[in-house]
N, C-alpha and C. Protein backbone atom coordinates (compact mmCIF):
# COMPACT_ATOMS: atom_id res chain seq x y z
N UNK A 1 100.85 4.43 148.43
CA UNK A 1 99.56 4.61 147.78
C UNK A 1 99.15 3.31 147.09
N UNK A 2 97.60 2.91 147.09
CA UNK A 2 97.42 1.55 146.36
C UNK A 2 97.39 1.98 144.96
N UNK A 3 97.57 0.98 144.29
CA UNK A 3 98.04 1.27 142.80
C UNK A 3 96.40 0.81 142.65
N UNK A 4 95.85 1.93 141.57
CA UNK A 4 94.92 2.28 140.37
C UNK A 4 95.03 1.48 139.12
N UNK A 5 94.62 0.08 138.91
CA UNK A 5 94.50 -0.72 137.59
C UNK A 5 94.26 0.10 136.56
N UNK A 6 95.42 0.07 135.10
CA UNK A 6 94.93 0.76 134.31
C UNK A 6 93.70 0.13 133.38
N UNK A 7 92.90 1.02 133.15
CA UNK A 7 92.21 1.54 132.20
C UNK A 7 92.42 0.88 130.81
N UNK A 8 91.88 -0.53 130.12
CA UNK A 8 92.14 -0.88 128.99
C UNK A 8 92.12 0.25 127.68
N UNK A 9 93.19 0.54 127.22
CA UNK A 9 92.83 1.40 126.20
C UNK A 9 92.50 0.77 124.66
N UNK A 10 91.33 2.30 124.64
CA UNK A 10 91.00 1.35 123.01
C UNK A 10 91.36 1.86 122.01
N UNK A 11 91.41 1.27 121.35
CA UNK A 11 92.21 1.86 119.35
C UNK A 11 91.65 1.55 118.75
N UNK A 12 91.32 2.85 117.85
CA UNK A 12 90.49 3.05 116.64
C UNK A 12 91.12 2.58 115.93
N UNK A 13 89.93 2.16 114.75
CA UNK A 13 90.64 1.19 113.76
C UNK A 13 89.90 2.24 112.34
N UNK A 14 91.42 2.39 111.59
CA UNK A 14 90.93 3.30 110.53
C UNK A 14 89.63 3.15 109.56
N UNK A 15 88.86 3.53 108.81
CA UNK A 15 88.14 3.37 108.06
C UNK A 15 88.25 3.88 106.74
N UNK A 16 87.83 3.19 105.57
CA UNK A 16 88.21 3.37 104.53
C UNK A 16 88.67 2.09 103.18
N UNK A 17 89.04 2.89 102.35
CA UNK A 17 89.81 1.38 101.69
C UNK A 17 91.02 1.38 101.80
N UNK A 18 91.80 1.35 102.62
CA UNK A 18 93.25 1.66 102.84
C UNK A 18 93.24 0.76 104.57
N UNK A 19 91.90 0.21 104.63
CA UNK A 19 92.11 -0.27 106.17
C UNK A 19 92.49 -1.38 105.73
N UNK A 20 92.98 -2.11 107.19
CA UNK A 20 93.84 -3.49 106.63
C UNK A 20 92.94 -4.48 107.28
N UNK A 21 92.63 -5.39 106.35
CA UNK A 21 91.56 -6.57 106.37
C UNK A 21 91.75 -7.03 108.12
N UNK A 22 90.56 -7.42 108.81
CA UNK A 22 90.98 -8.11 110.33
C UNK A 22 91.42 -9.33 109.39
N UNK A 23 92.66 -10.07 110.93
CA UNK A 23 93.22 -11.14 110.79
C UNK A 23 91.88 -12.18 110.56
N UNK A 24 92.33 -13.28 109.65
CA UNK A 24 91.08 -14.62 108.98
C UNK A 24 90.48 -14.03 107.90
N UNK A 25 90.31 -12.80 107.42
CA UNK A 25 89.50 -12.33 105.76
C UNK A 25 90.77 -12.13 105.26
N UNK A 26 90.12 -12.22 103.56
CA UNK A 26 91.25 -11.89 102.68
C UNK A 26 90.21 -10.70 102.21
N UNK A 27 91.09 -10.12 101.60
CA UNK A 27 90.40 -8.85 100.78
C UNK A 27 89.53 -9.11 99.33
N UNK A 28 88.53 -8.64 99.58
CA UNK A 28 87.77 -8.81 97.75
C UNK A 28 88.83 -8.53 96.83
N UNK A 29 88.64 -10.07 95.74
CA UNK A 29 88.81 -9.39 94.53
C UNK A 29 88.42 -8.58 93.34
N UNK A 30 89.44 -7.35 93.03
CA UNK A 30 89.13 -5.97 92.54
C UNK A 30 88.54 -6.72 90.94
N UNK A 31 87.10 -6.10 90.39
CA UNK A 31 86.53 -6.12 89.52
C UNK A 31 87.11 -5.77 88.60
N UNK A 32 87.14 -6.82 87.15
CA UNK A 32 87.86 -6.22 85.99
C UNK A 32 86.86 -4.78 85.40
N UNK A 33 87.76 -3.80 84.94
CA UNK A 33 87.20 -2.76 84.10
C UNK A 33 86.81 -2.99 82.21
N UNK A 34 85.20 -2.85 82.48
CA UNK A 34 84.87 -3.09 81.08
C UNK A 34 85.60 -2.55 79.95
N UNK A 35 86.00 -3.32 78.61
CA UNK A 35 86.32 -2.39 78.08
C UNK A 35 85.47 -1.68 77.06
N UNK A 36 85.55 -1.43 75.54
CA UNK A 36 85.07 -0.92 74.51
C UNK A 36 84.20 -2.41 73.98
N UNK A 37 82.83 -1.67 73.84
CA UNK A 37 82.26 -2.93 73.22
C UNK A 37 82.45 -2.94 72.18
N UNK A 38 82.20 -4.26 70.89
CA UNK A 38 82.00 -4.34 69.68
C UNK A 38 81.34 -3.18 69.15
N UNK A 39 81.44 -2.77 68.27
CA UNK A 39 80.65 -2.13 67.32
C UNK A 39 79.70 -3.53 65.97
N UNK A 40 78.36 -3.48 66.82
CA UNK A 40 77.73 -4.95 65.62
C UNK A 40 77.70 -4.29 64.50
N UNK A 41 77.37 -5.52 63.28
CA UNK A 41 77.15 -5.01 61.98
C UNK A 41 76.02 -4.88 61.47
N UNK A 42 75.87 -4.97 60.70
CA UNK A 42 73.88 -4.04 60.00
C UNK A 42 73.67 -5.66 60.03
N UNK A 43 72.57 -5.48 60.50
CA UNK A 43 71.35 -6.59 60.94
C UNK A 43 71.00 -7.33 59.18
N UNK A 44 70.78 -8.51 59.14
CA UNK A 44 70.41 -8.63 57.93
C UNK A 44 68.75 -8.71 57.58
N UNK A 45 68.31 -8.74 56.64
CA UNK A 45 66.88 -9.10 56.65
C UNK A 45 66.39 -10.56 57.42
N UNK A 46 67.43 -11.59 56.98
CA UNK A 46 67.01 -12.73 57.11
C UNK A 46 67.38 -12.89 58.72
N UNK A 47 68.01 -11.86 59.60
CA UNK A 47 68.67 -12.36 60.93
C UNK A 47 67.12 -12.28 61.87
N UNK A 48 66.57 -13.49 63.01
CA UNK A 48 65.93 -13.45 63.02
C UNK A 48 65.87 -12.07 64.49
N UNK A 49 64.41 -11.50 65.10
CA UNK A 49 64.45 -10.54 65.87
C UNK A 49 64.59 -11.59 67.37
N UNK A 50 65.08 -10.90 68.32
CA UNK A 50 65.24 -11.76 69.72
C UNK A 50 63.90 -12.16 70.30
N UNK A 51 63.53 -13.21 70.29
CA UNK A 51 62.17 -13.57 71.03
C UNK A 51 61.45 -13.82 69.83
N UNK A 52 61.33 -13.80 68.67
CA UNK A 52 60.33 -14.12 67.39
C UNK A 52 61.28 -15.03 66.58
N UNK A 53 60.66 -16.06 66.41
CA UNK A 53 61.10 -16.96 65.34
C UNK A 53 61.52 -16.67 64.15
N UNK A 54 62.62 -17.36 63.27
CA UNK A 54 63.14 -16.71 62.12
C UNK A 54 61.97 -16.64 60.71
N UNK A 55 62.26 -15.70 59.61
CA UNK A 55 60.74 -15.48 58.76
C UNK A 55 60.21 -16.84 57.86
N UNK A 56 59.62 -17.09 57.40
CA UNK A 56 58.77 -18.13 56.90
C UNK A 56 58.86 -18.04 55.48
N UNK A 57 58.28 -18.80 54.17
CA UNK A 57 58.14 -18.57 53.09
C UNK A 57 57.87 -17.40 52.74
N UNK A 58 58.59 -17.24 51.80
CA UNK A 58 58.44 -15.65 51.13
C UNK A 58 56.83 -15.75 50.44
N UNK A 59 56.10 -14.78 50.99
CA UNK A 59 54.46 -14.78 50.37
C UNK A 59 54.65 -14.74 49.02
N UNK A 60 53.42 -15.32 47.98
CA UNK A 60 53.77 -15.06 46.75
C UNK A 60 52.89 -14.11 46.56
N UNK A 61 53.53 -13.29 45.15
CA UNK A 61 52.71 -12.15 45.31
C UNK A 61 51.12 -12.15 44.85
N UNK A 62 50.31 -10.71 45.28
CA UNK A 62 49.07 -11.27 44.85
C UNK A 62 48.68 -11.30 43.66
N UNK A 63 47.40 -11.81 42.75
CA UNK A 63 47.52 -11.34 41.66
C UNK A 63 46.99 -10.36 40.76
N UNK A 64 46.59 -10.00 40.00
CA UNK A 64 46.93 -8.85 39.28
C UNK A 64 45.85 -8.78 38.89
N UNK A 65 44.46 -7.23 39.25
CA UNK A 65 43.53 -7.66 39.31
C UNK A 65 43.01 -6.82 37.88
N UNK A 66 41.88 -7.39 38.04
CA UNK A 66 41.41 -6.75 36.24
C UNK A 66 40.09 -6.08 36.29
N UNK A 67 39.73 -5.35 35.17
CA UNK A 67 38.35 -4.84 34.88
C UNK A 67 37.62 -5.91 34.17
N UNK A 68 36.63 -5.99 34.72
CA UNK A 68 35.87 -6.59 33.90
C UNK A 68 34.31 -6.43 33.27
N UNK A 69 34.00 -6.44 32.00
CA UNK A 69 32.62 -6.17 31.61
C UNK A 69 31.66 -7.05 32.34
N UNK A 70 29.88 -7.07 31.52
CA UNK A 70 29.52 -7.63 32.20
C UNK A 70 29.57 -9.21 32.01
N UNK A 71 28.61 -9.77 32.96
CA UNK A 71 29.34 -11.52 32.78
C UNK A 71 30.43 -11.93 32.95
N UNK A 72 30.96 -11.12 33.92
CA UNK A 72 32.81 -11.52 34.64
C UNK A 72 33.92 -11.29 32.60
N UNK A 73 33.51 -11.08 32.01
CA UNK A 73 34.44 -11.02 30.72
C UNK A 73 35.10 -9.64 30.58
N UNK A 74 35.86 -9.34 29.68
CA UNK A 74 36.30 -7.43 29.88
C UNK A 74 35.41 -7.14 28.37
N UNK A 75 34.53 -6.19 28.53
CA UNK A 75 33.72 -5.58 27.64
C UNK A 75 34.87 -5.01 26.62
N UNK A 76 34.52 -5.37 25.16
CA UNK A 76 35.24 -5.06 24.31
C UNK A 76 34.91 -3.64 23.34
N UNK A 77 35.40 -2.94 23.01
CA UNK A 77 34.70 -1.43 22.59
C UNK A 77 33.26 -1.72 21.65
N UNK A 78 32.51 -1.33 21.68
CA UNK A 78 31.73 -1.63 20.73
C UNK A 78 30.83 -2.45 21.38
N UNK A 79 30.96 -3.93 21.96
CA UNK A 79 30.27 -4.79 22.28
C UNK A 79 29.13 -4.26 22.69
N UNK A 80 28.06 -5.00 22.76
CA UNK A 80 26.38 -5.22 22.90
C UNK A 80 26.59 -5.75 24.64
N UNK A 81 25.85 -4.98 25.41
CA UNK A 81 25.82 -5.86 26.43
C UNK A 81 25.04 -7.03 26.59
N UNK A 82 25.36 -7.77 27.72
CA UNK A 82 24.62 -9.16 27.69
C UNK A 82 23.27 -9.02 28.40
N UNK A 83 22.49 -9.64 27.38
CA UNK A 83 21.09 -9.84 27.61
C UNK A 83 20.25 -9.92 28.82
N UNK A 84 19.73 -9.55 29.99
CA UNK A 84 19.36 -9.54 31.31
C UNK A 84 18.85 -10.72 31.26
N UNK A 85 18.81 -11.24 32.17
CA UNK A 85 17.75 -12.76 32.81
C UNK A 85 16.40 -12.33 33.22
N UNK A 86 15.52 -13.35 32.34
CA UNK A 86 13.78 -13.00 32.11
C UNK A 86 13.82 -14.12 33.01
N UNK A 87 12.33 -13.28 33.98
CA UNK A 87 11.84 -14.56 34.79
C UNK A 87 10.00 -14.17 34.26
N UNK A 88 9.65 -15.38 33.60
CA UNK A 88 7.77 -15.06 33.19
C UNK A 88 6.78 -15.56 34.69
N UNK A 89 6.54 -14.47 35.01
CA UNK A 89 5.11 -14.91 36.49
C UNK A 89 3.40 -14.45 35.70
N UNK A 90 3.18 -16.21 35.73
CA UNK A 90 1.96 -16.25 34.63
C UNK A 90 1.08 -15.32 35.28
N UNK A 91 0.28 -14.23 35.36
CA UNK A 91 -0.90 -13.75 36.20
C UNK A 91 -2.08 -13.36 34.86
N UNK A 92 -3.48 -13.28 35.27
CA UNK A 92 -4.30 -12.86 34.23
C UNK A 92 -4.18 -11.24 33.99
N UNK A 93 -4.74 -10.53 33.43
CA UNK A 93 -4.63 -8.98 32.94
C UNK A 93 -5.06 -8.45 34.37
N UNK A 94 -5.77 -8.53 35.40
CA UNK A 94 -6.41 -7.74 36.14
C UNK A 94 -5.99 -8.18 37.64
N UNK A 95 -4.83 -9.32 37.46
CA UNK A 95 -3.80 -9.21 38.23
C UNK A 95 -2.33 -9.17 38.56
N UNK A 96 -2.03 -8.86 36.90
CA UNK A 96 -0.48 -8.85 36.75
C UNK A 96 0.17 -7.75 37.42
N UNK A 97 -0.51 -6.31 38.13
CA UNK A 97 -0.44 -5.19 39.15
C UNK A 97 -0.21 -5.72 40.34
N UNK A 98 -1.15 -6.58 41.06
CA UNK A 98 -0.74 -7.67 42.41
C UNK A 98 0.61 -8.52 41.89
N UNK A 99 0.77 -8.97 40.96
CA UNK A 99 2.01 -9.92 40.85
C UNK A 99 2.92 -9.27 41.24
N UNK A 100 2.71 -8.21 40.38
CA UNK A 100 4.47 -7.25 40.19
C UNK A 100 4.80 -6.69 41.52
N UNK A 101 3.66 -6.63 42.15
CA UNK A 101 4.17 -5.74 43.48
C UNK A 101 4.57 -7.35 44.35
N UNK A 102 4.68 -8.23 44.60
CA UNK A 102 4.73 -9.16 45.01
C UNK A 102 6.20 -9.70 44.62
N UNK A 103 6.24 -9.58 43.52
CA UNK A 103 8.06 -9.63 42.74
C UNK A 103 8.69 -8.74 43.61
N UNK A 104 8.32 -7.53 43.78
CA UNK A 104 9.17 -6.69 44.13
C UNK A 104 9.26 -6.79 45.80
N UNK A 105 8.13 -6.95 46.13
CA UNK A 105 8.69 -7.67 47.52
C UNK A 105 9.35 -8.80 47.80
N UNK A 106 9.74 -9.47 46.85
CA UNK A 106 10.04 -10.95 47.03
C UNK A 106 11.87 -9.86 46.61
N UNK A 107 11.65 -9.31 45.49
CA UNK A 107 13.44 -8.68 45.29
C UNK A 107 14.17 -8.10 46.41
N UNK A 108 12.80 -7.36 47.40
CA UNK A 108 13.72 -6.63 48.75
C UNK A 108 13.59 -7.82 49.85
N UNK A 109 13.17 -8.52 49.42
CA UNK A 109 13.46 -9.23 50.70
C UNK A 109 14.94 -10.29 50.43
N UNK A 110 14.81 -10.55 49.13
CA UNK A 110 16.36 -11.40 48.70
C UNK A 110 17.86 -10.53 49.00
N UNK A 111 17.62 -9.50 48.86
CA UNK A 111 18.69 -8.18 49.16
C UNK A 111 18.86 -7.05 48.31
N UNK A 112 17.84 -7.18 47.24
CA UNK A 112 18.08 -6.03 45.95
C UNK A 112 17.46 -4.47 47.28
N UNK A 113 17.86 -3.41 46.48
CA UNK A 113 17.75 -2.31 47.49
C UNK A 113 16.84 -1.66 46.29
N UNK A 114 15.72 -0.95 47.08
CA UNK A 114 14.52 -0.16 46.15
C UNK A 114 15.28 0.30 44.94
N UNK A 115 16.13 1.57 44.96
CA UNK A 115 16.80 1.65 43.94
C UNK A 115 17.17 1.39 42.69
N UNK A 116 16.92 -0.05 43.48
CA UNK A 116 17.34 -0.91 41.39
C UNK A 116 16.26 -1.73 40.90
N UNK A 117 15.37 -0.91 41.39
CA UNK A 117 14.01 -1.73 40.83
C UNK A 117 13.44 -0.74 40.07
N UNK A 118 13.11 -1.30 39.10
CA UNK A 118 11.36 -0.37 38.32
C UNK A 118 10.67 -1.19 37.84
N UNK A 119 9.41 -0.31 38.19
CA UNK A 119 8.16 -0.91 37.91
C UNK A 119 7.66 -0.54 36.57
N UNK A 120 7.29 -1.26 35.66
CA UNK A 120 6.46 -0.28 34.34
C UNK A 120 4.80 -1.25 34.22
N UNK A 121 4.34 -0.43 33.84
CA UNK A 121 2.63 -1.36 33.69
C UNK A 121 2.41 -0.70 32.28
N UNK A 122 1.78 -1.72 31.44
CA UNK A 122 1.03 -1.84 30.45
C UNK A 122 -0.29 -0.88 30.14
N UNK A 123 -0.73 -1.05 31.19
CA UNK A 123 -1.97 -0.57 31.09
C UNK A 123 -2.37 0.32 32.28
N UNK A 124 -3.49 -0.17 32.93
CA UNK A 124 -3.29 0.93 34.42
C UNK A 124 -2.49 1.49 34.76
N UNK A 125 -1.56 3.16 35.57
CA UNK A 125 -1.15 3.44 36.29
C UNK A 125 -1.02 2.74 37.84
N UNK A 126 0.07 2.75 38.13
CA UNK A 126 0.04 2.37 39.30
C UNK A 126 -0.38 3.52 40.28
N UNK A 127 -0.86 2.69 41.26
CA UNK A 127 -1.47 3.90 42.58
C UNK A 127 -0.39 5.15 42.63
N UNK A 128 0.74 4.30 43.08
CA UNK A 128 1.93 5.00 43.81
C UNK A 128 1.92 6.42 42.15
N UNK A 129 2.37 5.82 41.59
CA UNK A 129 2.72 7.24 40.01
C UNK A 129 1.75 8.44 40.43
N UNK A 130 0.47 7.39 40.28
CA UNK A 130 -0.83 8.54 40.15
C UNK A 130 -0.63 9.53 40.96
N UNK A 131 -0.72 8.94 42.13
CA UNK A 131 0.03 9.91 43.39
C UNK A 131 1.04 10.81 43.64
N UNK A 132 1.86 10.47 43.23
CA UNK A 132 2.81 11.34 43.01
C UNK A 132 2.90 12.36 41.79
N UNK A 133 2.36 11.63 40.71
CA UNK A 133 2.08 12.78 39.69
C UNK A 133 1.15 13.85 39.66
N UNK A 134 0.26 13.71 40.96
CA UNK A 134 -0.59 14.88 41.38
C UNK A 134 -0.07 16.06 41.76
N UNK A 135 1.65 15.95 42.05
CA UNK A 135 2.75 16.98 42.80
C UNK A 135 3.29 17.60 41.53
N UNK A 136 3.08 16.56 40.53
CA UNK A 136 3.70 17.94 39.54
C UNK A 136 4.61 16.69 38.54
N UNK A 137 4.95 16.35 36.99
CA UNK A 137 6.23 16.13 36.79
C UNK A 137 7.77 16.03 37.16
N UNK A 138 7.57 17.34 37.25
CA UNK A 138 9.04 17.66 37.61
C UNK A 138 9.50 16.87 38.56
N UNK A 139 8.39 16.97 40.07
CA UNK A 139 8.84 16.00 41.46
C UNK A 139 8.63 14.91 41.30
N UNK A 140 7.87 14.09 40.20
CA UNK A 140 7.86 13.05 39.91
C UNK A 140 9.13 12.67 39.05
N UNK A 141 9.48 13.12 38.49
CA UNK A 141 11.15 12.48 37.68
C UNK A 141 11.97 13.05 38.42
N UNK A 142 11.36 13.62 39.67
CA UNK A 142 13.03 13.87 40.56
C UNK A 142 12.96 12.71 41.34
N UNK A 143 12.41 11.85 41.88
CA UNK A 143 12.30 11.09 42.08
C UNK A 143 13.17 9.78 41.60
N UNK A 144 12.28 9.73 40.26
CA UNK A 144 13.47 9.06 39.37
C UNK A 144 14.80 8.87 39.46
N UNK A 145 15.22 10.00 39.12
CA UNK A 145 16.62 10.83 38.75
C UNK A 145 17.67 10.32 40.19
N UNK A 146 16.72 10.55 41.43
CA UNK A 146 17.24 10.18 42.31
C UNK A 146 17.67 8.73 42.76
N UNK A 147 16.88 7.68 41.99
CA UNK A 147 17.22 6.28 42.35
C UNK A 147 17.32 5.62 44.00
N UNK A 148 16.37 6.40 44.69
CA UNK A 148 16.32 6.15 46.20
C UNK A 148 14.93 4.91 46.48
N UNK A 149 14.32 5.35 45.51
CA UNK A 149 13.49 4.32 46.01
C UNK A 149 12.78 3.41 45.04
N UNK A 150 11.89 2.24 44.71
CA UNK A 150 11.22 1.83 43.81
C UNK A 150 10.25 2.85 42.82
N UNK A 151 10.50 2.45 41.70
CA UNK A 151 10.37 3.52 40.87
C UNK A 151 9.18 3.21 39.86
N UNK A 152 8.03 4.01 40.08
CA UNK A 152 6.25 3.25 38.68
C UNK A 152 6.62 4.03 37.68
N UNK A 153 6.43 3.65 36.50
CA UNK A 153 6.02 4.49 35.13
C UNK A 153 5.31 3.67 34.41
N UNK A 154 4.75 4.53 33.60
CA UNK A 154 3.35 3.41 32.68
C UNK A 154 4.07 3.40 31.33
N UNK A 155 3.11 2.70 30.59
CA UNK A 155 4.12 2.62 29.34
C UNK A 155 4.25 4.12 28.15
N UNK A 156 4.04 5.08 28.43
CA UNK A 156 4.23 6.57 27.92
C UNK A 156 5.28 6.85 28.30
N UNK A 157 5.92 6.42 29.59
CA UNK A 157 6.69 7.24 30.24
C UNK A 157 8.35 5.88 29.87
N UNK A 158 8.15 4.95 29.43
CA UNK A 158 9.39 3.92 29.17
C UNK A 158 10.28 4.62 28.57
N UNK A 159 10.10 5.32 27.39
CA UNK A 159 11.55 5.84 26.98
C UNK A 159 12.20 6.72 27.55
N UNK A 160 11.85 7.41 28.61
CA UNK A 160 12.54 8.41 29.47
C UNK A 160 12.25 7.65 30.58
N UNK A 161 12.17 6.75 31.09
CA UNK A 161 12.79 5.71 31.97
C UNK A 161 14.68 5.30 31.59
N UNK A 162 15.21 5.57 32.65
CA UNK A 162 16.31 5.51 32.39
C UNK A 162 16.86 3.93 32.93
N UNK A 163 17.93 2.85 32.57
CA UNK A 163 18.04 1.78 32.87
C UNK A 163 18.32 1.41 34.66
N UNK A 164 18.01 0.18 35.04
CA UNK A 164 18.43 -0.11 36.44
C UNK A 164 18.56 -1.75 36.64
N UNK A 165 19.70 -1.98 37.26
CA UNK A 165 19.42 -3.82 37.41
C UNK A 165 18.38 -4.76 37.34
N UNK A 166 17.07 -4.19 37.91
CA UNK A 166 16.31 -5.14 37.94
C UNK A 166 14.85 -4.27 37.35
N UNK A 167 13.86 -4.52 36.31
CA UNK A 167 13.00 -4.03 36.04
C UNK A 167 11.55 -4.92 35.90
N UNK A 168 11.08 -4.77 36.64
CA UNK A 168 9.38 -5.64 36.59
C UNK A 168 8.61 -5.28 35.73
N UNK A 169 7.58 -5.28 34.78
CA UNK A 169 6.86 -5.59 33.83
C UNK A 169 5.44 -5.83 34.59
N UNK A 170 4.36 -4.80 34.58
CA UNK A 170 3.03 -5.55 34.50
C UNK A 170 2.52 -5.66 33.32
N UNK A 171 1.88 -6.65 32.63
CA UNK A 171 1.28 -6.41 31.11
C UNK A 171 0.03 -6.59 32.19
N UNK A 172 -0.69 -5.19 32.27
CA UNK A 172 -2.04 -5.35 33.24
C UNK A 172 -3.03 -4.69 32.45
N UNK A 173 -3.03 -4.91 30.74
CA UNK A 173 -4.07 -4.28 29.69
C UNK A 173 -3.33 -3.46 28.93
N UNK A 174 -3.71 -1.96 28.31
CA UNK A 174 -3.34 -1.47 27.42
C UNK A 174 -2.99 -1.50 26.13
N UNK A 175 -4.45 -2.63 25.51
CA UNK A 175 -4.40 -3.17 24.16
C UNK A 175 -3.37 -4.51 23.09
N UNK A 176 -2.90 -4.53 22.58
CA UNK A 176 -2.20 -5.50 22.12
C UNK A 176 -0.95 -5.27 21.78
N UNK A 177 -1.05 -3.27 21.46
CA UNK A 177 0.49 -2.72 20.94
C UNK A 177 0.92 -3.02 22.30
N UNK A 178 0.16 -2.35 23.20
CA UNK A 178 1.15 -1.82 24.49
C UNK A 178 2.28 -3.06 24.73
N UNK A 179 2.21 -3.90 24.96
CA UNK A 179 3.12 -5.17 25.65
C UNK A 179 4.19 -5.19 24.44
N UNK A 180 4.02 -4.93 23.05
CA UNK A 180 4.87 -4.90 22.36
C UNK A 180 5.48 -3.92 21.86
N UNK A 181 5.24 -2.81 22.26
CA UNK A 181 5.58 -1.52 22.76
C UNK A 181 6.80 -1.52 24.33
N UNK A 182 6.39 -1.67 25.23
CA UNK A 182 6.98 -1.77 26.50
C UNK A 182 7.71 -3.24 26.83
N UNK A 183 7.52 -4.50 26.32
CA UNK A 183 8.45 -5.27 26.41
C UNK A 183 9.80 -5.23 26.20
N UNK A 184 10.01 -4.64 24.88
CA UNK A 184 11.32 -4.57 24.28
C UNK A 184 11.96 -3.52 24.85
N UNK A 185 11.70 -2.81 25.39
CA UNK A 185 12.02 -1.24 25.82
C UNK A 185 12.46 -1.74 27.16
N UNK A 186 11.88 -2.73 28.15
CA UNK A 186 11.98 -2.71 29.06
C UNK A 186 13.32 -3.98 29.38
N UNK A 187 13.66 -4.44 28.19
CA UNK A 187 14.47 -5.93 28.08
C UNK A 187 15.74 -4.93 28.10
N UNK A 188 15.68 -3.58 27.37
CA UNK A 188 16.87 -2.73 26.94
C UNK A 188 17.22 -1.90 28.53
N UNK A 189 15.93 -2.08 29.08
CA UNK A 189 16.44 -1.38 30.58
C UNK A 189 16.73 -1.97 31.63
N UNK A 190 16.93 -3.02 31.46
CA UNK A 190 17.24 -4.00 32.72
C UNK A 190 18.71 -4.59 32.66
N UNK A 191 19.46 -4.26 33.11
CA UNK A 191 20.74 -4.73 32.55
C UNK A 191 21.10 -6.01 33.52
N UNK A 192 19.92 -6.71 34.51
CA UNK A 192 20.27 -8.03 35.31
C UNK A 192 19.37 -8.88 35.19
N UNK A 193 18.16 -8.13 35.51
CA UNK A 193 16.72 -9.23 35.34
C UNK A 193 15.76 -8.59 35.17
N UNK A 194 15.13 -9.15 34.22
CA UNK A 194 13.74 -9.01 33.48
C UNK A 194 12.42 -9.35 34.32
N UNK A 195 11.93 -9.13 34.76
CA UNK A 195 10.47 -9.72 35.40
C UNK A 195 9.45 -9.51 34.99
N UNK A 196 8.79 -10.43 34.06
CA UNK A 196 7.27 -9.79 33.63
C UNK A 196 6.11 -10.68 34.08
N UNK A 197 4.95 -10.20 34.38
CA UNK A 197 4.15 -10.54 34.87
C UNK A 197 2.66 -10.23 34.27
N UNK A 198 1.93 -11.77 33.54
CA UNK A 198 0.98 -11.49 32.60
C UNK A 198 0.70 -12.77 32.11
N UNK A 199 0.38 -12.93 30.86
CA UNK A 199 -0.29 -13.85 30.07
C UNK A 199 0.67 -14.39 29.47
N UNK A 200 0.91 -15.57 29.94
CA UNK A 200 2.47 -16.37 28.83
C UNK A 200 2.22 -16.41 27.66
N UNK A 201 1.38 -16.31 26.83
CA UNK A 201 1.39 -16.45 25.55
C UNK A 201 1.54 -15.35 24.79
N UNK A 202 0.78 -14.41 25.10
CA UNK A 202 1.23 -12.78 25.25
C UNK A 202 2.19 -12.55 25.21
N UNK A 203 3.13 -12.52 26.17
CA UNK A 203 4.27 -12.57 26.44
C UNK A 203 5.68 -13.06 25.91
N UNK A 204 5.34 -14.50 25.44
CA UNK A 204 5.91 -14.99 24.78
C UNK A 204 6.17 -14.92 23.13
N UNK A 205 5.17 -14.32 22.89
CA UNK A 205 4.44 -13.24 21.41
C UNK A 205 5.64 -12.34 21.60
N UNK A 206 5.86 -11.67 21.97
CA UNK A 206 6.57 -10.34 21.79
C UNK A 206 7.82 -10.77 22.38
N UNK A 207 8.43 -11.71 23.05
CA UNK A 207 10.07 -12.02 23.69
C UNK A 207 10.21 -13.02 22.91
N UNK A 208 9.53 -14.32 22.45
CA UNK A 208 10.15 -15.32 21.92
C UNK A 208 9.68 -16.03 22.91
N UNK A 209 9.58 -17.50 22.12
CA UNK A 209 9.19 -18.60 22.87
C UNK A 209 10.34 -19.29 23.63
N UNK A 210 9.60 -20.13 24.88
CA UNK A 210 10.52 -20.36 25.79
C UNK A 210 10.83 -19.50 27.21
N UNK A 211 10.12 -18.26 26.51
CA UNK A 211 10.51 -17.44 27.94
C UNK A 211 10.11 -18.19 29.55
């Protein structure tokens, strides 16, 4: 019989980690096992954070703030407050009504808010009062009371005028008492600025010269 060439046989080669490296590799070396980390210690204030630079001068502290009366000083019990700032706008009697309303536009346009304005006149009523006093008292000093908007009273009505930062002055007639009547009254209600508007000499009659 002719002889049948055998059949190369093949052999499996195990798999696993227990197989034995082919001849020319060496085997990886086995990774050390981590052990127990540190336990760190408490962080200090001054240690700086990772990625931010260490802290800077210690801020000094701020300082220590105060009450104060008026004229930046601290009002002392008793004390008199300080005198408001008079500004004199010369006008004749039959236009110191145009002045004053002209002040007072000149105050809202600087930044004063209606509120802290009043108007008082000497003599004439102003339009705006008349008007409104046709509704009654009562809605006329609610008005007031409310401090929302620029505020008329004639000189009857000054002592129940209650005070506000800024108070305008028409001396627009009402005899010779009136201005010395409503000047002084109105110097006591202005606790920033005085504005009167009239006859400097007049004027200066009843405040003192220099105004």
């Amino acid at each position: 019989m002719p002889l049948i060439p055998q059949e190369p046989q093949i052999h499996e080669r195990a798999q696993g980690p227990s197989a034995t490296p082919a001849t020319g590799r060496t085997a990886p070396t086995p990774r050390p096992v981590p052990g127990p980390r540190p336990v760190p210690g408490p962080r200090s204030a001054s240690t700086p954070r990772p990625g931010r630079p260490g802290p800077g001068p210690a801020r000094p502290a701020p300082p220590a703030q105060r009450s104060h009366g008026s004229a930046g000083q601290p009002q002392k019990p008793g004390a008199t407050p300080s005198a408001p700032q008079i500004q004199l706008v010369p006008a004749p009697v039959d236009g110191a009504l145009d002045a004053a309303e002209e002040a007072v536009d000149l105050l809202l346009e600087s930044g004063r808010t209606p509120g802290d304005i009043l108007v008082l006149t000497t003599g004439e009523q102003h339009p705006w009062a008349t008007h409104e006093l046709s509704f009654g008292e009562t809605a006329y000093w609610a008005q007031h009371d409310a401090r929302e908007d620029v505020f008329f009273a004639d000189a009857a009505a000054v002592s129940r005028a209650q005070s506000r930062p800024v108070v305008v002055v028409a001396v627009n007639g009402g005899g010779e008492d009136a201005a010395a009547l409503v000047l002084p009254l109105a110097r006591e209600r202005a606790s920033a600025l005085l504005v009167v508007c009239g006859d400097s000499e007049r004027i200066n009659a009843v405040l003192g010269a220099g105004v």
